[in-house]
Protein backbone atom coordinates (compact mmCIF):
# COMPACT_ATOMS: atom_id res chain seq x y z
CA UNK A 1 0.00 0.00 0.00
CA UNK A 2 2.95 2.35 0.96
CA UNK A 3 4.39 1.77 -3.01
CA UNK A 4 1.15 2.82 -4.31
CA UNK A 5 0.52 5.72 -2.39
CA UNK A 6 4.22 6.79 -3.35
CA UNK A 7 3.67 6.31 -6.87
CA UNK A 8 0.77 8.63 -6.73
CA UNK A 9 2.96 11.17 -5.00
CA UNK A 10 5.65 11.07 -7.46
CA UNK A 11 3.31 10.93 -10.55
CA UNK A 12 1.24 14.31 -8.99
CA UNK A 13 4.33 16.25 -7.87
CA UNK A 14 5.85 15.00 -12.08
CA UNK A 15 2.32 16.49 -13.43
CA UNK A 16 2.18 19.58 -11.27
CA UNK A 17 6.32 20.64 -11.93
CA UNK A 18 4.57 19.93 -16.17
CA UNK A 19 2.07 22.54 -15.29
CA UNK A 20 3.77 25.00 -14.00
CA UNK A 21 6.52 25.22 -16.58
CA UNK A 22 3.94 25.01 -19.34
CA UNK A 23 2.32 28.16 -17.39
CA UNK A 24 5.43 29.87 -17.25
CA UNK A 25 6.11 29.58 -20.46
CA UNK A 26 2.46 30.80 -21.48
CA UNK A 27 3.29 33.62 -19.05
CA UNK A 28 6.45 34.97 -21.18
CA UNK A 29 4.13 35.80 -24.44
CA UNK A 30 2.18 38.14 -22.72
CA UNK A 31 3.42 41.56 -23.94
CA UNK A 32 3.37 44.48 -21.74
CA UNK A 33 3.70 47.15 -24.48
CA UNK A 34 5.00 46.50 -27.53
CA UNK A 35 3.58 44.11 -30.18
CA UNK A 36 5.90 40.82 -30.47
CA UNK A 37 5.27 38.02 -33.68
CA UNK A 38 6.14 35.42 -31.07
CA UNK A 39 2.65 36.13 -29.26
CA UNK A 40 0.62 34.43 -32.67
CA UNK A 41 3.48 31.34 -32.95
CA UNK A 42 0.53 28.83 -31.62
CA UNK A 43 -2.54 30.61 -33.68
CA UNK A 44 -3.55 28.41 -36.16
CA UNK A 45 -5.71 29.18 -39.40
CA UNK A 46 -8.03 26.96 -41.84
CA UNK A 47 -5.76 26.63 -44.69
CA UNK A 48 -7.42 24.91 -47.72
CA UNK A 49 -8.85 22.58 -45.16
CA UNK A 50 -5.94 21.86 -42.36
CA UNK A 51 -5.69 24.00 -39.64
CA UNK A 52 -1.54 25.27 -40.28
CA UNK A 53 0.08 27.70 -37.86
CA UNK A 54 -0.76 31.10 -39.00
CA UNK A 55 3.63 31.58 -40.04
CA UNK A 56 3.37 28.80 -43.06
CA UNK A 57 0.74 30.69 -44.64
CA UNK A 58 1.13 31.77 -48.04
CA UNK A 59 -0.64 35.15 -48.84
C-alpha cells in the first residue's frame, strides 16, 4: 500500500512541476507594451482545409 501511495505522489508532484513550466512559459508571451510576432506562434488558421500555424501561410 505504501508503493502505491508513493507512486501517486511522485506521478502528482511529475504532473504539477509539467504545469507549472507550461504556465510559465504561457506567461512569457504576454506583452506588456510592444507588439511581439512570437505572441501568434501557436494561432492556427483553416488553410485549404488543415488547420496550419498562421507563419506557413502563403498570402
Amino acid at each position: 500500500m505504501n508503493e502505491e501511495l508513493q507512486f501517486c505522489l511522485d506521478s502528482a508532484e511529475e504532473n504539477m512541476a509539467k504545469s507549472i513550466n507550461h504556465f510559465e512559459s504561457e506567461l512569457l508571451k504576454i506583452s506588456a507594451g510592444r507588439a511581439n510576432p512570437h505572441m501568434l506562434s501557436n494561432v492556427k488558421v483553416d488553410y485549404y482545409g488543415t488547420m496550419t500555424p498562421l507563419t506557413q501561410v502563403q498570402m
